[in-house]
PDB file of N, CA and C in Angstrom:
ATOM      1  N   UNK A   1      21.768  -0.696 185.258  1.00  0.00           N
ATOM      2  CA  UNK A   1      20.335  -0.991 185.276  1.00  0.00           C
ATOM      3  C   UNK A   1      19.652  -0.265 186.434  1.00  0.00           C
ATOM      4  N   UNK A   2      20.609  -0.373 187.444  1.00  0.00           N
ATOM      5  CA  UNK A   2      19.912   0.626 188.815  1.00  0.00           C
ATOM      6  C   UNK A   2      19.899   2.163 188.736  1.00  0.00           C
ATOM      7  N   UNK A   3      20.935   2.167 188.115  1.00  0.00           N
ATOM      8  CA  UNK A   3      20.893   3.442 187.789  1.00  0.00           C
ATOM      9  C   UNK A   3      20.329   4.329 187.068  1.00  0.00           C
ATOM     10  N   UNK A   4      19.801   3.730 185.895  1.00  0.00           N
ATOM     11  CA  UNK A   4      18.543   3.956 184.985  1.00  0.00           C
ATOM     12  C   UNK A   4      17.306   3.903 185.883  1.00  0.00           C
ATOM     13  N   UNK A   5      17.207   2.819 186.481  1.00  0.00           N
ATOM     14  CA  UNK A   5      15.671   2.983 187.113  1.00  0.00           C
ATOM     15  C   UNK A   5      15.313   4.290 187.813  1.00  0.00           C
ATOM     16  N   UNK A   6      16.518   4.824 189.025  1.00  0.00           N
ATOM     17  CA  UNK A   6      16.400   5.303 189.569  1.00  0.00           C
ATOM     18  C   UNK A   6      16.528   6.873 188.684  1.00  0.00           C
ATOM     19  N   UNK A   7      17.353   7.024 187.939  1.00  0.00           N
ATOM     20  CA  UNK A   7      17.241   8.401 187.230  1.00  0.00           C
ATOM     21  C   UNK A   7      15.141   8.534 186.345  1.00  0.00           C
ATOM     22  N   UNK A   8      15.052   7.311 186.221  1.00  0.00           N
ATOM     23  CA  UNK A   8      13.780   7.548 185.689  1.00  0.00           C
ATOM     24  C   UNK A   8      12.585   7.770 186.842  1.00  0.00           C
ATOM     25  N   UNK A   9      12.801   7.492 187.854  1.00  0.00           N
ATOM     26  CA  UNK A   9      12.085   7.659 188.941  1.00  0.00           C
ATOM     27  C   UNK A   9      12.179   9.300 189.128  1.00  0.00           C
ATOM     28  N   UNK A  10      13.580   9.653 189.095  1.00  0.00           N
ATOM     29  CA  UNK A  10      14.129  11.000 189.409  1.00  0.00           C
ATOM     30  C   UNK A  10      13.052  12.066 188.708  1.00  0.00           C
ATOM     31  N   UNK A  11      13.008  11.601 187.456  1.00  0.00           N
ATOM     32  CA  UNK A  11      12.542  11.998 186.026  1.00  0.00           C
ATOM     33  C   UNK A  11      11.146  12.413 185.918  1.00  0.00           C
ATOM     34  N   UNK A  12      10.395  11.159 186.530  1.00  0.00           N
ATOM     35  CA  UNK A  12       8.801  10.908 186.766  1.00  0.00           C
ATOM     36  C   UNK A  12       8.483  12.467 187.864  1.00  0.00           C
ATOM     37  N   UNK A  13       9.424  12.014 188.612  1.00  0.00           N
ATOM     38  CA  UNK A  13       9.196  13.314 189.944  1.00  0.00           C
ATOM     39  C   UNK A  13       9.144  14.872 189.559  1.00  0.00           C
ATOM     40  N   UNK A  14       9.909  14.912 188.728  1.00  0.00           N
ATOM     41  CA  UNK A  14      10.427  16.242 188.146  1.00  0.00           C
ATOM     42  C   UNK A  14       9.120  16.713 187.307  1.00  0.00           C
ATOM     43  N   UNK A  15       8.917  15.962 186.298  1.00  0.00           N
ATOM     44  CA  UNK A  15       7.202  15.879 185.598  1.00  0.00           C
ATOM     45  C   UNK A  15       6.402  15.957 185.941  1.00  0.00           C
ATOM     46  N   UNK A  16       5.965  15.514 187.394  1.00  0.00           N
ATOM     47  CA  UNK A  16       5.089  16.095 188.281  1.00  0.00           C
ATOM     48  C   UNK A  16       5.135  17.015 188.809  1.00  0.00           C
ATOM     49  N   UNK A  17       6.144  17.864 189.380  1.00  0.00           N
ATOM     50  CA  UNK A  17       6.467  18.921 189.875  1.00  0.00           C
ATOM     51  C   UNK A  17       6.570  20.153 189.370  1.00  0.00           C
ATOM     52  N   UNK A  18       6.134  19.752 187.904  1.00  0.00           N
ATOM     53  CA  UNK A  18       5.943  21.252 187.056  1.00  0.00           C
ATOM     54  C   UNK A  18       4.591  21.521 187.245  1.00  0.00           C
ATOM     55  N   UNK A  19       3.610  20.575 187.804  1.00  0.00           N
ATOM     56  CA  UNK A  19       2.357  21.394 188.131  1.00  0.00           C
ATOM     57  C   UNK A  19       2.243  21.680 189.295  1.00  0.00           C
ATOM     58  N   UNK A  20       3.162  21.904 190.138  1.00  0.00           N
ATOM     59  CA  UNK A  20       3.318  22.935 191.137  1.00  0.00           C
ATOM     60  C   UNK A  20       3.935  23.545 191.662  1.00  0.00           C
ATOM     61  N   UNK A  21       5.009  24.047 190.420  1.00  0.00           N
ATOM     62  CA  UNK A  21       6.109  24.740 190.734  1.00  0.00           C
ATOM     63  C   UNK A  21       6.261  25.295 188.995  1.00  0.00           C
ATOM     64  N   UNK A  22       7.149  26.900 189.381  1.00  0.00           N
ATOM     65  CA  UNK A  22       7.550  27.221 187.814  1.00  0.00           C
ATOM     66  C   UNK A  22       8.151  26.340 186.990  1.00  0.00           C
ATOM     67  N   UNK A  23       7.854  26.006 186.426  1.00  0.00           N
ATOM     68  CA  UNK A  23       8.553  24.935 184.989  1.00  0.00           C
ATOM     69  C   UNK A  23       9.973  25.811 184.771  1.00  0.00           C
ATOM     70  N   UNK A  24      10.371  26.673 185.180  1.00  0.00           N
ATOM     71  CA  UNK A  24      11.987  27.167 184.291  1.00  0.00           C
ATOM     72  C   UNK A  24      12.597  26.948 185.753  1.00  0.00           C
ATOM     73  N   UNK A  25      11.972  26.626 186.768  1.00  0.00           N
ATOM     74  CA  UNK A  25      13.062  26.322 188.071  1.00  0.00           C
ATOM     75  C   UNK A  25      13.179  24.957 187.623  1.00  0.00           C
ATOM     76  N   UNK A  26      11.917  24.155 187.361  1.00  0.00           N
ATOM     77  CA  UNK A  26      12.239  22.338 187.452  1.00  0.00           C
ATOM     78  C   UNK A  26      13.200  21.959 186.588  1.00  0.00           C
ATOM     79  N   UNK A  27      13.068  23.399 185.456  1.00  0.00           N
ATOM     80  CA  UNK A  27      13.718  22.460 183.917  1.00  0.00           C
ATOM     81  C   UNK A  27      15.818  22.859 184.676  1.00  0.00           C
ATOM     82  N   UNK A  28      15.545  24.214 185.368  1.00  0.00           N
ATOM     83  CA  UNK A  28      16.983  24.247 185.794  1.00  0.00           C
ATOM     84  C   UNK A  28      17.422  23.456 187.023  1.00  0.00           C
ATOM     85  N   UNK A  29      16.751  22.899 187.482  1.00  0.00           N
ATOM     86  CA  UNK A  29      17.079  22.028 188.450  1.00  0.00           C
ATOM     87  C   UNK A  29      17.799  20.603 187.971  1.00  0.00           C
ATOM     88  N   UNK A  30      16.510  20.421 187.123  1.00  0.00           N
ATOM     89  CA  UNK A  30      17.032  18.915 186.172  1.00  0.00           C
ATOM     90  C   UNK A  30      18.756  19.145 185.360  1.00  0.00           C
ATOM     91  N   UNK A  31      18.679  20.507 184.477  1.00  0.00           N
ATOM     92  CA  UNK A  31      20.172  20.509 183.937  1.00  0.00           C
ATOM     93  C   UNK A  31      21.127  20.747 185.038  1.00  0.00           C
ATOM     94  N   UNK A  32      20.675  20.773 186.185  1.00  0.00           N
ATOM     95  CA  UNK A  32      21.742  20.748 187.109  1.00  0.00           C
ATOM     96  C   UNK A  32      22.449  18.992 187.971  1.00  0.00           C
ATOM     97  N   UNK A  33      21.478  18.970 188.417  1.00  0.00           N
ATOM     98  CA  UNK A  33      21.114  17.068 188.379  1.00  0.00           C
ATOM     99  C   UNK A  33      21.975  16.340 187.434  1.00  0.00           C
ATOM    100  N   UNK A  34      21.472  16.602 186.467  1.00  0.00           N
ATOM    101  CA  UNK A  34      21.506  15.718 185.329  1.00  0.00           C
ATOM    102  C   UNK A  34      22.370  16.414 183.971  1.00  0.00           C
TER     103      UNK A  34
END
């Protein structure tokens, strides 16, 4: 359950961060992560 929250928190962050950063770094960051 914590662990879900927190990957969705992870998640939220990442979604925001494509509007200020290249979207093909965030999306390779995330398949790295995750």
């Amino acid at each position: 359950m914590i662990k879900i929250l927190i990957n969705n928190t992870i998640n939220v962050y990442f979604y925001f961060q494509t509007f200020n950063s290249d979207n093909n770094t965030v999306e390779a960051t995330k398949r790295t992560l995750f």
